[in-house]
C-alpha atoms as a PDB file:
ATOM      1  CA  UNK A   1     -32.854 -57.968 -11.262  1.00  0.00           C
ATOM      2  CA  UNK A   2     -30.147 -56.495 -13.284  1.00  0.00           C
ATOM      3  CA  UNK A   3     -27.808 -53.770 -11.907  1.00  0.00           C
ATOM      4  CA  UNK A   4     -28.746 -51.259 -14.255  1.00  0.00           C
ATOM      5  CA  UNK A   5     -32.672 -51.608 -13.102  1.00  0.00           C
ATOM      6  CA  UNK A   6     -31.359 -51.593  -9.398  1.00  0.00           C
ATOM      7  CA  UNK A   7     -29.499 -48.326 -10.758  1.00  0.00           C
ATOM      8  CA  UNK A   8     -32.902 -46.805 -11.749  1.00  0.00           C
ATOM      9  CA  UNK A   9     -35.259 -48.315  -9.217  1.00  0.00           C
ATOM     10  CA  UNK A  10     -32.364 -46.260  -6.395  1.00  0.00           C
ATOM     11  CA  UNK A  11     -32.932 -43.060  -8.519  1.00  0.00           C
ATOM     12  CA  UNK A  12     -36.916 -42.897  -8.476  1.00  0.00           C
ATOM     13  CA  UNK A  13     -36.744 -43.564  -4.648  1.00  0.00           C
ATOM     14  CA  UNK A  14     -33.876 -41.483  -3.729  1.00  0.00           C
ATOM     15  CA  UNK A  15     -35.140 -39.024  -6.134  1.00  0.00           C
ATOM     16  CA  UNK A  16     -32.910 -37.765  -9.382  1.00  0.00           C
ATOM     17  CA  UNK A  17     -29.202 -39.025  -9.996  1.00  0.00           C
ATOM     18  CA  UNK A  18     -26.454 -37.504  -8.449  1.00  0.00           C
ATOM     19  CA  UNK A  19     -25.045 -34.683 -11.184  1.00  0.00           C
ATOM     20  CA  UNK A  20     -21.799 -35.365 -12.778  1.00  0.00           C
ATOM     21  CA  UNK A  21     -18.392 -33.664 -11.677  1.00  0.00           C
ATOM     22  CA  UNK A  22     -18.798 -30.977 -14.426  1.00  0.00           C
ATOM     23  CA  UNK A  23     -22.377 -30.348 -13.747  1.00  0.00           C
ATOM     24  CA  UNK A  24     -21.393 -29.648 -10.485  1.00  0.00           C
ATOM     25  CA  UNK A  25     -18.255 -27.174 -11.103  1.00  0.00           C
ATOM     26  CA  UNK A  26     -20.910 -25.889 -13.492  1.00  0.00           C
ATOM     27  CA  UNK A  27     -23.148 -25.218 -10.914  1.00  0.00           C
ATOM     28  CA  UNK A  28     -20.354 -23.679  -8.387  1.00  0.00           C
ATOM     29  CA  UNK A  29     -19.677 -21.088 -10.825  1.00  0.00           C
ATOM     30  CA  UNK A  30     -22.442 -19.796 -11.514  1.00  0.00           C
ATOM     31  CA  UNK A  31     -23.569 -19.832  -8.089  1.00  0.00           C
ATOM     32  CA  UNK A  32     -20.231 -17.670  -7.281  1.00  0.00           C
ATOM     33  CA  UNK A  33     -20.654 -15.184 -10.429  1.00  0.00           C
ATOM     34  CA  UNK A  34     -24.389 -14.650  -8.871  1.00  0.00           C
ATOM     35  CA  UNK A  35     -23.117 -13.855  -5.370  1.00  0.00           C
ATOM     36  CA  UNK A  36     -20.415 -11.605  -6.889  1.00  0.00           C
ATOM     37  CA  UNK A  37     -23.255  -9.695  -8.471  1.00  0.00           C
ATOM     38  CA  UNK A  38     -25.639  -9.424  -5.560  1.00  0.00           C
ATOM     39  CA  UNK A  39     -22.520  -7.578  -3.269  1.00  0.00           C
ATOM     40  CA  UNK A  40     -21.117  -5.850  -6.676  1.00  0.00           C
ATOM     41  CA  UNK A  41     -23.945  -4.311  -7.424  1.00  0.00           C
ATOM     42  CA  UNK A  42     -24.890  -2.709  -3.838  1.00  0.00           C
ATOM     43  CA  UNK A  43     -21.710  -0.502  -4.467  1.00  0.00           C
ATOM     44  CA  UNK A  44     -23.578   2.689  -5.898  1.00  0.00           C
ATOM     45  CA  UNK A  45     -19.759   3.914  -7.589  1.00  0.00           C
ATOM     46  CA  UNK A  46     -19.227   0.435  -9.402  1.00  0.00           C
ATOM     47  CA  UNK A  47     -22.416   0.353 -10.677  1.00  0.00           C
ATOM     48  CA  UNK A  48     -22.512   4.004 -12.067  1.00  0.00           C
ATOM     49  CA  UNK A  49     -18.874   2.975 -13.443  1.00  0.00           C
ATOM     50  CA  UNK A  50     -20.075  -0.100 -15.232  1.00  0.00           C
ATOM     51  CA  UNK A  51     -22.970   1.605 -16.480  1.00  0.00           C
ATOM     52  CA  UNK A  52     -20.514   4.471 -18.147  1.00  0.00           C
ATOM     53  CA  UNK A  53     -17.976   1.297 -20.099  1.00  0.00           C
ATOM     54  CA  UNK A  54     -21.890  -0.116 -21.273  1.00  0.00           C
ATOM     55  CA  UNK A  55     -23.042   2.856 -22.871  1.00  0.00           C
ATOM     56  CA  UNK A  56     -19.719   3.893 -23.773  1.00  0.00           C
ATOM     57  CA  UNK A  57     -18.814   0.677 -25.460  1.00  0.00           C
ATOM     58  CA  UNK A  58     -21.941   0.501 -27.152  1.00  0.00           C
ATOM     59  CA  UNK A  59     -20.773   4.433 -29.087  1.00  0.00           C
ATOM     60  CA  UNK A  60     -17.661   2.466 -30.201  1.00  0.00           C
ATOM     61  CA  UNK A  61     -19.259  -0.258 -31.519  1.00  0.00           C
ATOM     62  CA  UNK A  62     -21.679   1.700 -33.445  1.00  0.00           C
ATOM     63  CA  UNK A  63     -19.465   4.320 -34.681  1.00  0.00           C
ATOM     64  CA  UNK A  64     -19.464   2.884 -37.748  1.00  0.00           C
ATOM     65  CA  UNK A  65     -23.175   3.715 -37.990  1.00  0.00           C
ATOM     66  CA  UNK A  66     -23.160   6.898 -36.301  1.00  0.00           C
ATOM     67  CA  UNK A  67     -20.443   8.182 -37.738  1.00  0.00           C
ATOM     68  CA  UNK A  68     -19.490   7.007 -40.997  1.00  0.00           C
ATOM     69  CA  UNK A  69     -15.564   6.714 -42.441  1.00  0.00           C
ATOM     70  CA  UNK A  70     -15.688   9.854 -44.519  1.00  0.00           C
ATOM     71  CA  UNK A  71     -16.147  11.928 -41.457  1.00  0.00           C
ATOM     72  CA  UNK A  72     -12.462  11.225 -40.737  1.00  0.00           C
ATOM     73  CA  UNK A  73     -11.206  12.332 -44.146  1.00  0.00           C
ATOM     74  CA  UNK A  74      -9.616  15.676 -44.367  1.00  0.00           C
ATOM     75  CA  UNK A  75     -10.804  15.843 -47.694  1.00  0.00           C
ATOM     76  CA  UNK A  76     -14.347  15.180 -47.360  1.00  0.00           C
ATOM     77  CA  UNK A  77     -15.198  17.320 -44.581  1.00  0.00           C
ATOM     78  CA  UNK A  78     -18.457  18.582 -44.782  1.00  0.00           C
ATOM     79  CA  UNK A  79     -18.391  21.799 -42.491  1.00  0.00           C
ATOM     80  CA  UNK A  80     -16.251  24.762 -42.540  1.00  0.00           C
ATOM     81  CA  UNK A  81     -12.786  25.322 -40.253  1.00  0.00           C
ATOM     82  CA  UNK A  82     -13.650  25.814 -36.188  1.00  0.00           C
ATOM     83  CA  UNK A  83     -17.228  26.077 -36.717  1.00  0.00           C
ATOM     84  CA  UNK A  84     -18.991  26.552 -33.476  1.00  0.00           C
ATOM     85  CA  UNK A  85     -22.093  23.936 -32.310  1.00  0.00           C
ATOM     86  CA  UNK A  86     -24.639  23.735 -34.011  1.00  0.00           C
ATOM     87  CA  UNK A  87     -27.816  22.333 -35.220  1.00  0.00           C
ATOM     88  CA  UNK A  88     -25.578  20.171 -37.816  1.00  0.00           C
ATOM     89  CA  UNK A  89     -22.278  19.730 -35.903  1.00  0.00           C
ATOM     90  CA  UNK A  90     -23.820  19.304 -32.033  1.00  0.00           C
ATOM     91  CA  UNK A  91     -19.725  19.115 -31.143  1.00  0.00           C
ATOM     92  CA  UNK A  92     -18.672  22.193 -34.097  1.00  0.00           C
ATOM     93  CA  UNK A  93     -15.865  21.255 -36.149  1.00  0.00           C
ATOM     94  CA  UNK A  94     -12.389  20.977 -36.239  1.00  0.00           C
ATOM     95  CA  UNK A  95      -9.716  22.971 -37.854  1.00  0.00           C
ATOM     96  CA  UNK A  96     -10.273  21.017 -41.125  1.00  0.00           C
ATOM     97  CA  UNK A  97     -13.857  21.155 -41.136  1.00  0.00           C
ATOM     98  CA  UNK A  98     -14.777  17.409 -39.466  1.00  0.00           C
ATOM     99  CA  UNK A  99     -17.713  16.928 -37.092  1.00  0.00           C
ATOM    100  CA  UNK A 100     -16.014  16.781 -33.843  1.00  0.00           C
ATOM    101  CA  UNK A 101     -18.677  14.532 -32.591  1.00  0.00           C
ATOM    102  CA  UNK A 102     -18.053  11.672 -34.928  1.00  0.00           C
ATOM    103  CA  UNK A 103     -14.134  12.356 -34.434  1.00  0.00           C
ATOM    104  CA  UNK A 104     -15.110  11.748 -31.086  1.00  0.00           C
ATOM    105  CA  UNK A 105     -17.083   8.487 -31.870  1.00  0.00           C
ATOM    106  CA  UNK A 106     -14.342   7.035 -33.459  1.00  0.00           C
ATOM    107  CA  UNK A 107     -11.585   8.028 -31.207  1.00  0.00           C
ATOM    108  CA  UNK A 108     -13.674   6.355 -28.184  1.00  0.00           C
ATOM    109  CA  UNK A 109     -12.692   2.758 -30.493  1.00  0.00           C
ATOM    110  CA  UNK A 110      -9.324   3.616 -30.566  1.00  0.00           C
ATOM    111  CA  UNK A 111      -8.609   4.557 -27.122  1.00  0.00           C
ATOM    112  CA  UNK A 112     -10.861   1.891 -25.319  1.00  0.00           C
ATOM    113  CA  UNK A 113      -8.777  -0.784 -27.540  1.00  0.00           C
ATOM    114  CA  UNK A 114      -5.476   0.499 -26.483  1.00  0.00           C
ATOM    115  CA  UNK A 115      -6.420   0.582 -22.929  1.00  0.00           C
ATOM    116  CA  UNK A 116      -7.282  -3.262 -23.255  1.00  0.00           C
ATOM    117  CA  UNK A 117      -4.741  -4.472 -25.407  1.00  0.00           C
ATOM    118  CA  UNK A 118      -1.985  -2.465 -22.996  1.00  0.00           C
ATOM    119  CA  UNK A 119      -4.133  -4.101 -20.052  1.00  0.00           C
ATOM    120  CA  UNK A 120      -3.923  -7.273 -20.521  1.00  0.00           C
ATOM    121  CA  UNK A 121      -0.281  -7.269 -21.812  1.00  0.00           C
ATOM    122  CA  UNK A 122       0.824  -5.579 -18.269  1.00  0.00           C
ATOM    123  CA  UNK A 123      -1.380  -7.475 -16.419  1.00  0.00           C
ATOM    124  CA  UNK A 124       0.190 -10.696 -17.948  1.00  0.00           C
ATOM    125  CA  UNK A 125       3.480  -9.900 -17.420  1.00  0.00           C
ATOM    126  CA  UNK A 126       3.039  -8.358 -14.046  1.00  0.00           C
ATOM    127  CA  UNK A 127       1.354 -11.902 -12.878  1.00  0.00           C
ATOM    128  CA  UNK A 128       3.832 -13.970 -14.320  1.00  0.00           C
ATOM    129  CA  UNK A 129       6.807 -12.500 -12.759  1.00  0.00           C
ATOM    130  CA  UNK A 130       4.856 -12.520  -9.633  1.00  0.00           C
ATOM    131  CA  UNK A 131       3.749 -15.752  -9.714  1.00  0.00           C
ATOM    132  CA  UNK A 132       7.412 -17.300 -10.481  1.00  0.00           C
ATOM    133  CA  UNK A 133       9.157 -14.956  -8.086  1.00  0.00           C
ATOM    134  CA  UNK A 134       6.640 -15.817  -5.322  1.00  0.00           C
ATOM    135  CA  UNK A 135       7.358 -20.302  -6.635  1.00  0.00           C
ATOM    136  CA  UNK A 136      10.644 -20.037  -7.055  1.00  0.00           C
ATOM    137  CA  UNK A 137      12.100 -17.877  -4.443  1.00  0.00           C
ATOM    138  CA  UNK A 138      16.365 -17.901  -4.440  1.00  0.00           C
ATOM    139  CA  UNK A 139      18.297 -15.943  -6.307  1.00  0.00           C
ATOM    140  CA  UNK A 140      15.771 -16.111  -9.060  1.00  0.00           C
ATOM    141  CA  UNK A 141      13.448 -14.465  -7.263  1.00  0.00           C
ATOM    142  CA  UNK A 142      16.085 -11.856  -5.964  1.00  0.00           C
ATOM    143  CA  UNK A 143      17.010 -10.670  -9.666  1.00  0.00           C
ATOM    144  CA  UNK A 144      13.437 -10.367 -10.629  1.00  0.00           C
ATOM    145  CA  UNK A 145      11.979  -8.258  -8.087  1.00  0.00           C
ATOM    146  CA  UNK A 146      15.439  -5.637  -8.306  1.00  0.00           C
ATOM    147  CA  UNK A 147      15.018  -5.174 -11.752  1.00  0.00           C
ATOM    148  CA  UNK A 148      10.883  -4.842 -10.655  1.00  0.00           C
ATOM    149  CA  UNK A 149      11.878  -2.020  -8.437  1.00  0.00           C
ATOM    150  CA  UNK A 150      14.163  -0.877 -11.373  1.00  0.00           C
ATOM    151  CA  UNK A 151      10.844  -0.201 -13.176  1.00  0.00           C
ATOM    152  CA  UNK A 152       8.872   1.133 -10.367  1.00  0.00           C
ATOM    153  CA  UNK A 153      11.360   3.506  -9.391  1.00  0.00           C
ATOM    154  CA  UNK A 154      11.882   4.833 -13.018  1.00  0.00           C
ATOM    155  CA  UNK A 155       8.726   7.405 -14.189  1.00  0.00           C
ATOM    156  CA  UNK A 156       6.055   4.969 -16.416  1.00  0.00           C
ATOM    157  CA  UNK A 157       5.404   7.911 -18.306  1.00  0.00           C
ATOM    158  CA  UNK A 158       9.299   8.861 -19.503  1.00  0.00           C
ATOM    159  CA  UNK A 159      10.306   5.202 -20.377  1.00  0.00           C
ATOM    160  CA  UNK A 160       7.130   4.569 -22.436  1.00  0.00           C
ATOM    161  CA  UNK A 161       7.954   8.067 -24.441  1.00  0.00           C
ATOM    162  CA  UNK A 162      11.019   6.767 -24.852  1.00  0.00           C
ATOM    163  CA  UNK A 163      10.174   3.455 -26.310  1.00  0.00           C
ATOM    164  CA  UNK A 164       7.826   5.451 -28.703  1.00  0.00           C
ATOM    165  CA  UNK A 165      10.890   7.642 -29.735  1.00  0.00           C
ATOM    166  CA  UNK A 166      12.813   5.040 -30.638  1.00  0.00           C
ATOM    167  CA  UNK A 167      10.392   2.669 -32.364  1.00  0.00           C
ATOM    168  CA  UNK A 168       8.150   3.502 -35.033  1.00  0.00           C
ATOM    169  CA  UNK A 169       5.222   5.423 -34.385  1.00  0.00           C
ATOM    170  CA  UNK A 170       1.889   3.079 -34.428  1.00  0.00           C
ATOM    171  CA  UNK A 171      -1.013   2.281 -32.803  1.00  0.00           C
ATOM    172  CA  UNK A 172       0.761  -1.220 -31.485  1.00  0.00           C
ATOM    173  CA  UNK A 173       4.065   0.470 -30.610  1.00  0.00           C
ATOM    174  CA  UNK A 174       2.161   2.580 -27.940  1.00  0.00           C
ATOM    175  CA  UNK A 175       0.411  -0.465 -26.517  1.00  0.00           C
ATOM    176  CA  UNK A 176       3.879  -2.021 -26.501  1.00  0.00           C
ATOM    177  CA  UNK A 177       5.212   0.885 -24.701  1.00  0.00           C
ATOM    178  CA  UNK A 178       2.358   1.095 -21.742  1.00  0.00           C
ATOM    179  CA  UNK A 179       2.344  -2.885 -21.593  1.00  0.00           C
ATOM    180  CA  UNK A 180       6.010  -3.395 -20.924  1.00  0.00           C
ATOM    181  CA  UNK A 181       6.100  -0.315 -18.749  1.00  0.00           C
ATOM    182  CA  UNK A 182       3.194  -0.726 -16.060  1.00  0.00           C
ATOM    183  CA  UNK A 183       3.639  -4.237 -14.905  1.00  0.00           C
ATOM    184  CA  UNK A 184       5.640  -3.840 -11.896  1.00  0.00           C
ATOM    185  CA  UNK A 185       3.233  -2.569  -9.484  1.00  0.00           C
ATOM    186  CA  UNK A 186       1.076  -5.408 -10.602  1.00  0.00           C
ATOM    187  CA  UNK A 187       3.788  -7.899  -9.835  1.00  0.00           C
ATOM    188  CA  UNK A 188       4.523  -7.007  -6.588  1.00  0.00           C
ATOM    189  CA  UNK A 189       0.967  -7.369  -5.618  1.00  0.00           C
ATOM    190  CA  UNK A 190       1.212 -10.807  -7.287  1.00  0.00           C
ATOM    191  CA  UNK A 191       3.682 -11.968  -5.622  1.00  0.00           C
ATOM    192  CA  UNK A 192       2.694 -11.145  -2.099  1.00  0.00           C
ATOM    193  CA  UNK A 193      -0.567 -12.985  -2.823  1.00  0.00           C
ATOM    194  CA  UNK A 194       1.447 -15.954  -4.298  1.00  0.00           C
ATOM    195  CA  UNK A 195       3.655 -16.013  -1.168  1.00  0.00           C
ATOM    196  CA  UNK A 196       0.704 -16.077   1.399  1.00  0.00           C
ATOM    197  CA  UNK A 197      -1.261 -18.761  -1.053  1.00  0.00           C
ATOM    198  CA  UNK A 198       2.174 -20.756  -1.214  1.00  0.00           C
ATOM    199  CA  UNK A 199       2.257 -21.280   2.820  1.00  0.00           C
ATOM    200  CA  UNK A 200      -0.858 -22.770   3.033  1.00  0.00           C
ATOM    201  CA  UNK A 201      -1.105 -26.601   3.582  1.00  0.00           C
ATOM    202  CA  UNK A 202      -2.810 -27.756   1.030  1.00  0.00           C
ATOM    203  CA  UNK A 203       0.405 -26.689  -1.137  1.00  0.00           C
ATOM    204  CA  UNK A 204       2.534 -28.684   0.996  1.00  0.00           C
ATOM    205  CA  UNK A 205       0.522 -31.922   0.344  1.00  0.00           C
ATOM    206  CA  UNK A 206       0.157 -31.141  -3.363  1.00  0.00           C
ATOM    207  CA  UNK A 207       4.150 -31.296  -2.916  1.00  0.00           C
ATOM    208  CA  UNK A 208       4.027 -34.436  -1.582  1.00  0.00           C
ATOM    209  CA  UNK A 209       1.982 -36.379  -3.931  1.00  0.00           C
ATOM    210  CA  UNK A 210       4.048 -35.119  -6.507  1.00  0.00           C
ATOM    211  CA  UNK A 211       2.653 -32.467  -8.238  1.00  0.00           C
ATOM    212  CA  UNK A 212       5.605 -30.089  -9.915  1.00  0.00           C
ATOM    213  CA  UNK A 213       6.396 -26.521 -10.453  1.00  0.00           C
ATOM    214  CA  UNK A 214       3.574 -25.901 -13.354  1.00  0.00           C
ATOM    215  CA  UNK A 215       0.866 -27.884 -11.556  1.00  0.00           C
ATOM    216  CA  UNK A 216       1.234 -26.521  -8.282  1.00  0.00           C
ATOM    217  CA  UNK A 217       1.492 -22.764 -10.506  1.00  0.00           C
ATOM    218  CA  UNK A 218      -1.237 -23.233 -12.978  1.00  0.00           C
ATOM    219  CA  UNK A 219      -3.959 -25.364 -10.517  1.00  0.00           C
ATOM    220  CA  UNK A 220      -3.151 -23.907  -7.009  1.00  0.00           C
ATOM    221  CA  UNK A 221      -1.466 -20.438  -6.846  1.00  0.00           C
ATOM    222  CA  UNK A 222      -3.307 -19.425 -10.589  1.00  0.00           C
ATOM    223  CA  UNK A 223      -6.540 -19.667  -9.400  1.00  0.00           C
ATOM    224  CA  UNK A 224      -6.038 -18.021  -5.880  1.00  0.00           C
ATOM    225  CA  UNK A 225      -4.321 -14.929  -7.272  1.00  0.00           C
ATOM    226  CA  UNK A 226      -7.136 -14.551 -10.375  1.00  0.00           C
ATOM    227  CA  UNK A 227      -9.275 -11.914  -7.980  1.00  0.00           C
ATOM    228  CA  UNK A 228      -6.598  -9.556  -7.251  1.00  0.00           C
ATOM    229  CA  UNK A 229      -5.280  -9.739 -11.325  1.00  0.00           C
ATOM    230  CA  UNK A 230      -8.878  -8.885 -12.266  1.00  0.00           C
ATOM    231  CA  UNK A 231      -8.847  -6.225  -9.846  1.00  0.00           C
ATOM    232  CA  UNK A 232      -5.832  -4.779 -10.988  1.00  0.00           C
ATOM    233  CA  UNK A 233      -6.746  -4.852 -14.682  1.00  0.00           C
ATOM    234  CA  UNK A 234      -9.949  -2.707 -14.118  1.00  0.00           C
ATOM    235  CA  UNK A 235      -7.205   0.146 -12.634  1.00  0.00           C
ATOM    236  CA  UNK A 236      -4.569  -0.666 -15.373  1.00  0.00           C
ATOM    237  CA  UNK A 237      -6.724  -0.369 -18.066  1.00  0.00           C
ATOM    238  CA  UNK A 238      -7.661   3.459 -16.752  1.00  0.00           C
ATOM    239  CA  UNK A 239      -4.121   4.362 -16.529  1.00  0.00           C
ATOM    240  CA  UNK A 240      -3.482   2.765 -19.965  1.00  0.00           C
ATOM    241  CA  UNK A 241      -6.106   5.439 -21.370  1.00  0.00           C
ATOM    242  CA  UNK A 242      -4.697   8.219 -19.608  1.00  0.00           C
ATOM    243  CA  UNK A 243      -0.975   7.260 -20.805  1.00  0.00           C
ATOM    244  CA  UNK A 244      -2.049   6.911 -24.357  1.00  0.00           C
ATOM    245  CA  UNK A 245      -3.520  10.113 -24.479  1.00  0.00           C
ATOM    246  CA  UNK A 246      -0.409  11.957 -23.196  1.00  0.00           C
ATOM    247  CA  UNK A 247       2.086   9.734 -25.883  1.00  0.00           C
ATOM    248  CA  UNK A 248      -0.474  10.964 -28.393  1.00  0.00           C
ATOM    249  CA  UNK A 249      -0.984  14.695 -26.846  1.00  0.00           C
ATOM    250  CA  UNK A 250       2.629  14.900 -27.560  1.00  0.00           C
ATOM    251  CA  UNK A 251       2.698  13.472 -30.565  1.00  0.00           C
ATOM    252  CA  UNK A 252       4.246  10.056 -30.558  1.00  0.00           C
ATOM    253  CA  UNK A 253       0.784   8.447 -31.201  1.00  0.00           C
ATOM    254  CA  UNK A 254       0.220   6.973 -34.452  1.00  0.00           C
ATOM    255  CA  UNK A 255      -0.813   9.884 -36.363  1.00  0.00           C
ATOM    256  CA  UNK A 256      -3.179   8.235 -38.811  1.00  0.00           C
ATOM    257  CA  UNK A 257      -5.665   6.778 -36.072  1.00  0.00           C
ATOM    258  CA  UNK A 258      -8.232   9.091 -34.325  1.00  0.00           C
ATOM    259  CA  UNK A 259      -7.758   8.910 -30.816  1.00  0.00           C
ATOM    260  CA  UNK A 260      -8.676  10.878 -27.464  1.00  0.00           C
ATOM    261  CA  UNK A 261      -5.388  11.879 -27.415  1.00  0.00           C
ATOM    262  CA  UNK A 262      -4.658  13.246 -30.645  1.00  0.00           C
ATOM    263  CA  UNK A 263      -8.053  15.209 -31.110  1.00  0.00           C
ATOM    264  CA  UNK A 264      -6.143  17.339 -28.050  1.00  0.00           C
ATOM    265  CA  UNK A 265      -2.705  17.091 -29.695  1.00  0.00           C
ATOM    266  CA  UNK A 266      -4.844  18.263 -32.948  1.00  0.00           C
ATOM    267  CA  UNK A 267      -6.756  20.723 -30.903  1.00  0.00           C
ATOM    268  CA  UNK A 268      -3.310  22.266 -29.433  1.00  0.00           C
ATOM    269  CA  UNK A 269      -1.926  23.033 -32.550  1.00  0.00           C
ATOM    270  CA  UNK A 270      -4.499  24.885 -34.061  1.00  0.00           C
ATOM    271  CA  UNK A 271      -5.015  26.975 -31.281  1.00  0.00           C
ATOM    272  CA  UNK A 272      -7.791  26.006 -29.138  1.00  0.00           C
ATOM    273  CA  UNK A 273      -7.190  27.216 -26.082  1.00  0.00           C
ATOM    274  CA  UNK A 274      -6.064  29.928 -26.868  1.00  0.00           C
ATOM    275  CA  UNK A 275      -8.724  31.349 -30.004  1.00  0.00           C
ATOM    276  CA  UNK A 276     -11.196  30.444 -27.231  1.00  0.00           C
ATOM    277  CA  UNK A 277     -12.905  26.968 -29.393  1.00  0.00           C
ATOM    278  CA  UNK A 278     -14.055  25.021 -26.258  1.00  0.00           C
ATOM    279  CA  UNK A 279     -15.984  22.359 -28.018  1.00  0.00           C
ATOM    280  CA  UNK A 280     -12.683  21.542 -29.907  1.00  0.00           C
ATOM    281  CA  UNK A 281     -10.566  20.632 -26.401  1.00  0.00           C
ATOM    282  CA  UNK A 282     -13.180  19.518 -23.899  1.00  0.00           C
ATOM    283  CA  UNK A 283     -15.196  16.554 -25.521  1.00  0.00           C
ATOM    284  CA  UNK A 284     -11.879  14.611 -25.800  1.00  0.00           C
ATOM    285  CA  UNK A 285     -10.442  16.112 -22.449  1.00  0.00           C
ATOM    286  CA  UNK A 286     -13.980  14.784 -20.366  1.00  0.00           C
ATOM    287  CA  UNK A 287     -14.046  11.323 -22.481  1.00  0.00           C
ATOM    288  CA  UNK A 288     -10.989  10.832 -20.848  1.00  0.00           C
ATOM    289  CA  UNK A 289     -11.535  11.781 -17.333  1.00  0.00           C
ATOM    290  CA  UNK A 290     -14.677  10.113 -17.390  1.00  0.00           C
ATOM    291  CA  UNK A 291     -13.687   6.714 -18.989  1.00  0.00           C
ATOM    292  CA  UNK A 292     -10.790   6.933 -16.285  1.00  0.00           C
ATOM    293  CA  UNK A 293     -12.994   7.359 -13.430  1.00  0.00           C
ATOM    294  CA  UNK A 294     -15.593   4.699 -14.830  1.00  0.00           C
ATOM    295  CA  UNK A 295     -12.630   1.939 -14.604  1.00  0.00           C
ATOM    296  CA  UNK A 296     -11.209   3.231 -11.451  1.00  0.00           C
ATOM    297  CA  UNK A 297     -14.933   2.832  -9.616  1.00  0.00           C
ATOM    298  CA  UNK A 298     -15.287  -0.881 -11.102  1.00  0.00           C
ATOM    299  CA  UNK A 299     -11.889  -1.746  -9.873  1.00  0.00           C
ATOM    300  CA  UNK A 300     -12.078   0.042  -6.516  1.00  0.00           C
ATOM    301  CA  UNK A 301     -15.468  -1.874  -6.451  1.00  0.00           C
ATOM    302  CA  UNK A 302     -14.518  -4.975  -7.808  1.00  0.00           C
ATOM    303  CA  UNK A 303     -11.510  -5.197  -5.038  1.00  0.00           C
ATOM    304  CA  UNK A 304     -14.046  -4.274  -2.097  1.00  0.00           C
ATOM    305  CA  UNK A 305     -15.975  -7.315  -3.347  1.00  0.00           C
ATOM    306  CA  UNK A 306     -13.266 -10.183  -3.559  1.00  0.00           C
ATOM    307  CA  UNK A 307     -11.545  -8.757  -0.309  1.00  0.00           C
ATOM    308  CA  UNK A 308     -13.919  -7.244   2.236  1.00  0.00           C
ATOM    309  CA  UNK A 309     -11.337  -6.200   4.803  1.00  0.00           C
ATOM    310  CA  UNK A 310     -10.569  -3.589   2.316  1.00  0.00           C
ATOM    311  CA  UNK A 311     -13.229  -1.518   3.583  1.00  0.00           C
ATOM    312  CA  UNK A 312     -14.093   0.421   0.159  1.00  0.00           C
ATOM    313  CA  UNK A 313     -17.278   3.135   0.972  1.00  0.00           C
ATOM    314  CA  UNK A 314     -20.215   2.301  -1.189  1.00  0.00           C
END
């Protein structure tokens, strides 16, 4: 009898063959993305939040159908200046005769991708000082974190209107501005994680068998710190919103985008608030609040999950 018919004769007695490595990680993950659903999704709050971003990022994806690109043109607008709701214009219309509504549409793209894009680039900054301040320790670590409390002690919002002065006024200088500007708190929550990961044992034998500075960063500490960064995204990414609609409330958006933000800046200057045009002001005004709160109920949600002892009401 040949090995290979041993091989088989084991597996139809002991039943199928083992699974290989991958199949197995394979099978580990999903197993851990179905428990994270089962607790996410007894948190009432997250779940109302998620189900907001769905719907929400379904509008911006279909704005293009709902709304189509002549409704942003000045010089195609269909409707007459301030109109109130209507029958035609559900949201009125703005001083230059738009549908309000399908500014709204469009703005919803704008601001969602700024919030992401500024995300992610504070996010990624925030965990890689943390992570190398937490490895390194020494004086590296001691220059880092002052100039980190540099940041966190200056106001996010006056340094990221400043960068927007001084640079020219686009849609990627403002996610430039809120990326390099709201790290900090994110890498001092890094690094405390990377600290308390760091004195564990396992680290001290992945020392010893000689595993350097990147592998012990990338295949220990990475993956350990992962939860909190996702955590901290969903609550970046709501503050990212809000930021980019004051820069563009004030005018140092990019002023040939249709944002959140500059449907207020646009309703300001024509004299919403005070000529009394409500549907002008408040569709952009609740998109935000709501998109904010939607974000801040995943992450709150999101961090009661991956770290119980948090305590977060459901």
């Amino acid at each position: 009898m040949t090995v290979h018919e041993t091989t088989e004769g084991a597996a139809g007695q002991g039943g199928a063959a083992p699974r290989s490595a991958r199949a197995l990680a394979r099978a580990r993950r999903l197993h851990a993305l179905a428990r994270f659903w089962r607790q996410y999704r007894s948190h009432r709050g997250g779940v109302f939040g998620l189900a907001v971003l769905v719907v929400i990022a379904l509008l911006a994806l279909a704005a293009p159908l709902l709304a189509g690109e002549e409704s942003r043109s000045v010089t195609e607008a269909t409707g007459g200046a301030l109109e109130e709701p209507s029958g035609e214009f559900l949201l009125g219309t703005d001083q230059f005769g738009r549908d309000v509504l399908a500014l709204l549409l469009w703005g919803t793209r704008v601001s969602l991708m700024v919030g992401l894009l500024a995300a992610f680039l504070s996010v990624a900054i925030g965990a890689l000082v943390g992570i190398t301040a937490g490895h390194y320790k020494g004086w590296y670590a001691t220059v880092v974190m002052r100039i980190t409390d540099w940041f966190l002690v200056m106001p996010t919002l006056v340094l990221a209107i400043a960068l927007s002065t001084v640079m020219a006024r686009s849609l990627w200088t403002t996610i430039l501005a809120i990326g390099v500007t709201t790290w900090p708190t994110t890498a001092r929550l890094v690094r405390a994680q990377t600290l308390a990961v760091e004195s564990r044992p396992y680290i001290e034998r992945a020392r010893a068998l000689g595993g350097g500075h990147g592998h012990i960063m990338a295949r220990h500490v990475l993956p350990n710190v992962m939860p909190l960064v996702l955590a901290q995204t969903t609550l970046v990414i709501s503050l990212a919103i809000l930021t980019e609609a004051t820069l563009a409330f004030l005018g140092l958006g990019d002023p040939t985008v249709v944002s959140w933000g500059g449907l207020l800046q646009d309703a300001r200057e024509a004299g919403a608030v005070s000529s009394g045009n409500w549907w002008y002001i408040t569709p952009p005004g609740l998109a935000i609040a709501l998109v904010a709160l939607a974000f801040t109920l995943c992450g709150r949600a999101i961090e009661s999950v991956l770290n119980p002892k948090l305590g977060v009401s459901r």
